[in-house]
Protein backbone atom coordinates (compact mmCIF):
# COMPACT_ATOMS: atom_id res chain seq x y z
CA UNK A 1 4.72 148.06 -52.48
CA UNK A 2 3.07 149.79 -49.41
CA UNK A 3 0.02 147.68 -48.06
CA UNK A 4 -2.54 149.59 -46.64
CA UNK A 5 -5.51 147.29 -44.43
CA UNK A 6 -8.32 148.04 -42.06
CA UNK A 7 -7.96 146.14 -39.58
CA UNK A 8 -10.63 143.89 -37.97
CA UNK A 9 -10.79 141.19 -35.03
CA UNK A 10 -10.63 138.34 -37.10
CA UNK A 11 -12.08 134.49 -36.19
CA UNK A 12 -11.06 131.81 -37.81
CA UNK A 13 -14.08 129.60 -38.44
CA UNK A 14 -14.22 125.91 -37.43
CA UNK A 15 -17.35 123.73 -38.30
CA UNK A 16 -20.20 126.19 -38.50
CA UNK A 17 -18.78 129.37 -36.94
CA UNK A 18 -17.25 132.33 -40.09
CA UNK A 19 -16.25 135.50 -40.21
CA UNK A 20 -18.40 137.65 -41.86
CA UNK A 21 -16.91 139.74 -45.32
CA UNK A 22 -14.90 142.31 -43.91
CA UNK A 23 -13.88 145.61 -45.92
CA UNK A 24 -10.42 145.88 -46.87
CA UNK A 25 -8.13 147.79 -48.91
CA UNK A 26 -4.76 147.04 -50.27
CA UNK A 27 -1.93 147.42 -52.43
CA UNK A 28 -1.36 145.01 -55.32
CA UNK A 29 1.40 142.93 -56.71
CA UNK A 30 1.04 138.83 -58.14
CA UNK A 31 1.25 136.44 -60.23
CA UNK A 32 -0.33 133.73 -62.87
CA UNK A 33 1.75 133.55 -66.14
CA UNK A 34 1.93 136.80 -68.01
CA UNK A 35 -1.48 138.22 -66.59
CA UNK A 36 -2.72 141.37 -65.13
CA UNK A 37 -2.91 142.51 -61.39
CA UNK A 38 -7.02 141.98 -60.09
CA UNK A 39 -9.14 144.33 -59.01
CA UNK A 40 -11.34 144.29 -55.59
CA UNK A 41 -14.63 142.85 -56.14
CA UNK A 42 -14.04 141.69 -60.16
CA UNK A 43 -13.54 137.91 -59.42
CA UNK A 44 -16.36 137.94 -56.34
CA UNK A 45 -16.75 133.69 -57.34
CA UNK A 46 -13.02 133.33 -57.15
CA UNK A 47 -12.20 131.05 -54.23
CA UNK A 48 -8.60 130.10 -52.62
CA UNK A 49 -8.56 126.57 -51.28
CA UNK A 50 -5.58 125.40 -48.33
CA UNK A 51 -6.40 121.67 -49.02
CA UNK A 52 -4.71 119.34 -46.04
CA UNK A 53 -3.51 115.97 -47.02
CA UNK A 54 -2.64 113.13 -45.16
CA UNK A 55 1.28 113.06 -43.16
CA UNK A 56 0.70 116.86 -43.20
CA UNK A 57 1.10 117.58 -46.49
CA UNK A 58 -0.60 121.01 -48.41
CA UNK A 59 -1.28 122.13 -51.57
CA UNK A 60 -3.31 125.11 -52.62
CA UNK A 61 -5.73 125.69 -55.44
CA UNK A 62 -8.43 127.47 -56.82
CA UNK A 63 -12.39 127.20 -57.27
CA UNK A 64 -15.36 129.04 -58.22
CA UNK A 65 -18.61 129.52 -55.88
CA UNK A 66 -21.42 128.41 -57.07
CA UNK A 67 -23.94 129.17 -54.67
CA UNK A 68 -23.86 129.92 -50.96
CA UNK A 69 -23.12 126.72 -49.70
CA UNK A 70 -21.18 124.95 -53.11
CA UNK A 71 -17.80 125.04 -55.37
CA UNK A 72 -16.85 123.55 -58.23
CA UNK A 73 -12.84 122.73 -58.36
CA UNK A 74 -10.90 120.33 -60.11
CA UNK A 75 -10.86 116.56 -58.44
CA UNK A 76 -7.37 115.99 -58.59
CA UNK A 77 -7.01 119.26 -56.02
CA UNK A 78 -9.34 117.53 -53.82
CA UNK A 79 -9.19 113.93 -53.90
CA UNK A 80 -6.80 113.19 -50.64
CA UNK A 81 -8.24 116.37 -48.60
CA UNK A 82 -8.45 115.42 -45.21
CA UNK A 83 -9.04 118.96 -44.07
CA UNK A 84 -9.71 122.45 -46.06
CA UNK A 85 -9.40 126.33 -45.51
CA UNK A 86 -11.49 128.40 -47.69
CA UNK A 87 -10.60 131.91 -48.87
CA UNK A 88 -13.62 133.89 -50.00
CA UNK A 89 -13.73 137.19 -51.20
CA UNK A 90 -10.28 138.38 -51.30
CA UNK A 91 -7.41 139.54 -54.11
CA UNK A 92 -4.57 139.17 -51.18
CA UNK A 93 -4.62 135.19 -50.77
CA UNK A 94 -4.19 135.34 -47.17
CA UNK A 95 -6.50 138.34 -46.30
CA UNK A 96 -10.11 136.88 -47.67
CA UNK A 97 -13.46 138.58 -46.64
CA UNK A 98 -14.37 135.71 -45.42
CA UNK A 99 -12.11 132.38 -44.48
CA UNK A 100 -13.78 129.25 -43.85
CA UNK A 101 -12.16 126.04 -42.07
CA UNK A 102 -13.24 122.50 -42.02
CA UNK A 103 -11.49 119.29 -40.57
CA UNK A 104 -13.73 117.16 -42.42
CA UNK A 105 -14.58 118.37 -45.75
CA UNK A 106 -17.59 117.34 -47.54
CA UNK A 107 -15.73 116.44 -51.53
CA UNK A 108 -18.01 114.95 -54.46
CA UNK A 109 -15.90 113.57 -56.75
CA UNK A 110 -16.97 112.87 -60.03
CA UNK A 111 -17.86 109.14 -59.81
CA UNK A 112 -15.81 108.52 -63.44
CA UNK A 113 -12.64 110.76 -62.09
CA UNK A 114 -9.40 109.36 -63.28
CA UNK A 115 -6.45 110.38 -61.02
CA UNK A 116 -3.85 108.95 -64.04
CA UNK A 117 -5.28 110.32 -66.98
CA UNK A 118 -7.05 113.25 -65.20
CA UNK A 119 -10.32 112.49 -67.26
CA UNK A 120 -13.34 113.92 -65.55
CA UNK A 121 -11.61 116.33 -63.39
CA UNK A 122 -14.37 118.26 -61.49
CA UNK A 123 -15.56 117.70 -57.36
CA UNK A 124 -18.21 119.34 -55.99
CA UNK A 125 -17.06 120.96 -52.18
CA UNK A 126 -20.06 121.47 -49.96
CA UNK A 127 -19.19 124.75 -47.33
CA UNK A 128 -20.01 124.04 -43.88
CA UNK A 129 -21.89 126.94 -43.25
CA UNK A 130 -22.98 129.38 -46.14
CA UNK A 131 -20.94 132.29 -47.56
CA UNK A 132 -21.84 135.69 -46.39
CA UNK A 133 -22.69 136.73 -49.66
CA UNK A 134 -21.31 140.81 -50.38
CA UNK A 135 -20.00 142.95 -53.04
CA UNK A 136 -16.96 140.63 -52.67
CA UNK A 137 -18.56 137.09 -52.39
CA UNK A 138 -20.74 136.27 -54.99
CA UNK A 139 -21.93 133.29 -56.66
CA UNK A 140 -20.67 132.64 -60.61
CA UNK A 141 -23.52 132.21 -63.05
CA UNK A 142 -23.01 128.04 -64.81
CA UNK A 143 -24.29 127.58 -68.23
CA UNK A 144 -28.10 126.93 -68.96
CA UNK A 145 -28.80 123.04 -69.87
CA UNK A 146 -30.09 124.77 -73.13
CA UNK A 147 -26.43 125.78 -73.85
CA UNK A 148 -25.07 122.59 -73.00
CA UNK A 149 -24.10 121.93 -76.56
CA UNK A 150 -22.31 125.04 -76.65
CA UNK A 151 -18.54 124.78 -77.38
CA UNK A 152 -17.48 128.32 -76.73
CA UNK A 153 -14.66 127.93 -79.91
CA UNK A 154 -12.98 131.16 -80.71
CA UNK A 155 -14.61 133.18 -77.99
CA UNK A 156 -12.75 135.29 -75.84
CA UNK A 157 -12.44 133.81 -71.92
CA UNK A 158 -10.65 134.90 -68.45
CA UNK A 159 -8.86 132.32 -65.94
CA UNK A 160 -7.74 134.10 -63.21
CA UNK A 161 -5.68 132.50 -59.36
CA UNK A 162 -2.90 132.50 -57.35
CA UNK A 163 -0.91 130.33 -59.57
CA UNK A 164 3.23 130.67 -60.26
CA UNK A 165 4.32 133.98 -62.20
CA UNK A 166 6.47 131.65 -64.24
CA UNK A 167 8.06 128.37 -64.60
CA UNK A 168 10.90 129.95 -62.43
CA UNK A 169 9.04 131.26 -59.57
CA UNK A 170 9.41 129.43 -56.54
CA UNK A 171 5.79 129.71 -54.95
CA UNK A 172 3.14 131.01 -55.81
CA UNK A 173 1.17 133.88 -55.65
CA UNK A 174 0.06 136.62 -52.78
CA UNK A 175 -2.05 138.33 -54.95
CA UNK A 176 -5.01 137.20 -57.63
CA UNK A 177 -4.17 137.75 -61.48
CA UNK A 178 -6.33 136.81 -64.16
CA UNK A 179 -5.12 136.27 -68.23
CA UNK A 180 -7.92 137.04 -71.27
CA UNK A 181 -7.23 134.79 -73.93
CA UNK A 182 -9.31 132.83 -76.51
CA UNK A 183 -11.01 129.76 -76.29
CA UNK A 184 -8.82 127.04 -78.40
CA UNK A 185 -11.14 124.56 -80.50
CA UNK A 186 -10.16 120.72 -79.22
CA UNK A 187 -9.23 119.80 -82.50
CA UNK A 188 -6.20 122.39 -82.32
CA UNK A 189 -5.76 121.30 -78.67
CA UNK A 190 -5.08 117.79 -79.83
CA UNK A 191 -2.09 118.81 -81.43
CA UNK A 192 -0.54 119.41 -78.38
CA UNK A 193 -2.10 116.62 -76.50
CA UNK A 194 -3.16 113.37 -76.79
CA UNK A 195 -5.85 112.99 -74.29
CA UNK A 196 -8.15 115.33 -74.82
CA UNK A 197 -11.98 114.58 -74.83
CA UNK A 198 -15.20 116.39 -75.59
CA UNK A 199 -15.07 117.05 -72.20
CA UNK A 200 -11.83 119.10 -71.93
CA UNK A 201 -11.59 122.53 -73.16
CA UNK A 202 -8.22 124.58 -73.86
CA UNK A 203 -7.61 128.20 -74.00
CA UNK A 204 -4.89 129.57 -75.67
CA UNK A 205 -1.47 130.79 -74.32
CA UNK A 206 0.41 132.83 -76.96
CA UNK A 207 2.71 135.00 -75.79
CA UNK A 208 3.21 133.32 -72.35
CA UNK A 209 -0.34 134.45 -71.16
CA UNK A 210 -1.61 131.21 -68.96
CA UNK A 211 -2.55 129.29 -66.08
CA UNK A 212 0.13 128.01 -63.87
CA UNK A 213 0.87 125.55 -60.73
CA UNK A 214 -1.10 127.24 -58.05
CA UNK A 215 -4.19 127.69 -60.25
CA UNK A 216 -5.92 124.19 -60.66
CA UNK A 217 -9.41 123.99 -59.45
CA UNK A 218 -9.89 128.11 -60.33
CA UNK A 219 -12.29 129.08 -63.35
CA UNK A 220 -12.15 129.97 -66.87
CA UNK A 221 -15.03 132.50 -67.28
CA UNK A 222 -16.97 133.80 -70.70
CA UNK A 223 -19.10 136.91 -70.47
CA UNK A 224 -22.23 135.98 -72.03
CA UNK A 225 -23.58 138.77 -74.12
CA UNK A 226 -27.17 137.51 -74.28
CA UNK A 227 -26.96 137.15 -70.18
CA UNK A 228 -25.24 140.07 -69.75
CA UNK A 229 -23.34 137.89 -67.16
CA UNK A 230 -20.20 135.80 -66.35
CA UNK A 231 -20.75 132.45 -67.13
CA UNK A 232 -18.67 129.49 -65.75
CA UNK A 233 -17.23 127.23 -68.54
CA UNK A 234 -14.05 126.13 -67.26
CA UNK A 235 -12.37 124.34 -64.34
CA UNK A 236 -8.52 124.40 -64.42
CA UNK A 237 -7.19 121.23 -65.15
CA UNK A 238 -3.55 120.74 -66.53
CA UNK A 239 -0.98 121.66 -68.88
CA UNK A 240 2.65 120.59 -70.24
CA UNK A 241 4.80 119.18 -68.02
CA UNK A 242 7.64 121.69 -69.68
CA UNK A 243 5.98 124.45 -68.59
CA UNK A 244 3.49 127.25 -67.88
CA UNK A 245 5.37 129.67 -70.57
CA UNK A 246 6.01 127.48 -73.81
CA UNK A 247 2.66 128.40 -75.73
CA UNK A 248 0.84 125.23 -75.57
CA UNK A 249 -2.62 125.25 -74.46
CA UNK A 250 -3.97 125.12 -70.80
CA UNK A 251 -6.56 122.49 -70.50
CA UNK A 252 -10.16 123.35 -68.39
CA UNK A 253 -12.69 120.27 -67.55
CA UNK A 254 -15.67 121.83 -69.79
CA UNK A 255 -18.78 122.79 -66.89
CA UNK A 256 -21.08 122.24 -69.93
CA UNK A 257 -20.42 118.28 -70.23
CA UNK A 258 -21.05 118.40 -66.09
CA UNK A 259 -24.55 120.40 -65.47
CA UNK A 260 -26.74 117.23 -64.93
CA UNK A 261 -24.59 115.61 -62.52
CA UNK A 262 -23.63 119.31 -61.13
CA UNK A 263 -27.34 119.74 -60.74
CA UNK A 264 -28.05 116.84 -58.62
CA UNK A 265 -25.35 116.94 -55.89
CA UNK A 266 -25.78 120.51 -55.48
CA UNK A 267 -29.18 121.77 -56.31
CA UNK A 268 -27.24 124.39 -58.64
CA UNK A 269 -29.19 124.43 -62.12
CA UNK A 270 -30.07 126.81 -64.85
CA UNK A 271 -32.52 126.33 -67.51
């Protein structure tokens, strides 16, 4: 597929120095597991993360903005980063509006993370200079403390990243896909695992339609009607072991069960 971009003198940031959100146009083509191809500008929170590890060692993953200077992503992304490139604003992974580098990222870790049974799953990542906030950059909405009892059970939800196609595909993604599904109660989810906990919660992948390796850390969205707004619920977490494309639930550390702590290492509240 023919990829058409305007071109622009490009700086890589380092330590308080960004490029601003440029405007870009391109062809499309992806991945995540049985989704659909993005649009520009629909997934403005959506944020790519190049995590460094010690002995030189990558991975990438997803998270969602949060404000102009905070993400949420899962811990277990983030828990050996020793350095971190963020990709802001774009549906090609490696052509963001905006890309961000830091040698020595600031990560909050949830203080009760468990890197074995991946219980508490959620960091806070603190930008080291703000996001140039544009059509194509925008902060995600999280729920109000009012809704914190909220379960979101049966209501329909979007996960979108750069995560494998299938369990066959050898990397992952150039370009962002996102899957609508519903949101699976817990008590069905526990049929499938044993671990999960009031904070977990699982959307469901008939037909193939799910989150993949490549997409941990990225968000599971609802659009609330009373709001009139998309409303962070969901933090990619895990899945089976046998695969992205066997049916069984993909499992999201629930935002509601976070928004106190969220709320006091990043400022980020709603009423």
């Amino acid at each position: 597929m023919q990829i058409r971009t305007a071109l622009v003198s490009l700086l890589i940031i380092i330590q308080g120095r960004s490029i601003t959100c440029l405007d870009l146009g391109h062809g499309i083509e992806g991945r995540i597991t049985g989704g659909e191809l993005a649009l520009a500008n629909q997934f403005p929170y959506q944020v790519g993360l190049s995590i460094e590890e010690p002995n030189d060692l990558f991975c990438w993953c997803g998270a969602s903005l949060i404000s102009d200077r905070h993400l949420l992503t899962a811990a277990h992304c983030v828990e050996k980063a020793v350095g971190i490139t963020y990709y802001l604003g774009g549906v090609l992974r490696l052509a963001p509006r905006q890309l961000i580098r830091t040698i020595s990222p600031e990560v909050h870790l949830h203080p009760s993370y468990n890197s074995q049974t991946l219980e508490n799953d959620i960091a806070v990542l603190r930008l080291p200079v703000e996001a140039n906030l544009c059509d194509s950059i925008r902060p995600i909405r999280l729920p109000g403390i009012s809704s914190s009892s909220t379960n979101y059970e049966y209501l329909p939800a979007i996960a979108s990243g750069w995560g494998r196609l299938n369990d066959e595909s050898a990397t992952i993604s150039d370009t962002l896909r996102y899957v609508a599904r519903f949101v699976e109660s817990n008590e069905d989810c526990c049929y499938s695992y044993d671990n999960i906990k009031s904070t977990n919660i699982c959307m469901d992948t008939t037909g193939g339609k799910s989150t993949c390796t490549g997409d941990s850390g990225g968000p599971l969205v609802y659009k609330d009607p009373l709001l009139n707004t998309d409303v962070l619920i969901g933090i990619t977490s895990y899945g089976k072991k046998s695969g992205c494309t066997k049916g069984y639930p993909s499992v999201f550390t629930r935002v509601t069960a976070y928004l106190d702590w969220i709320g006091e290492v990043s400022g980020v509240i709603y009423s």
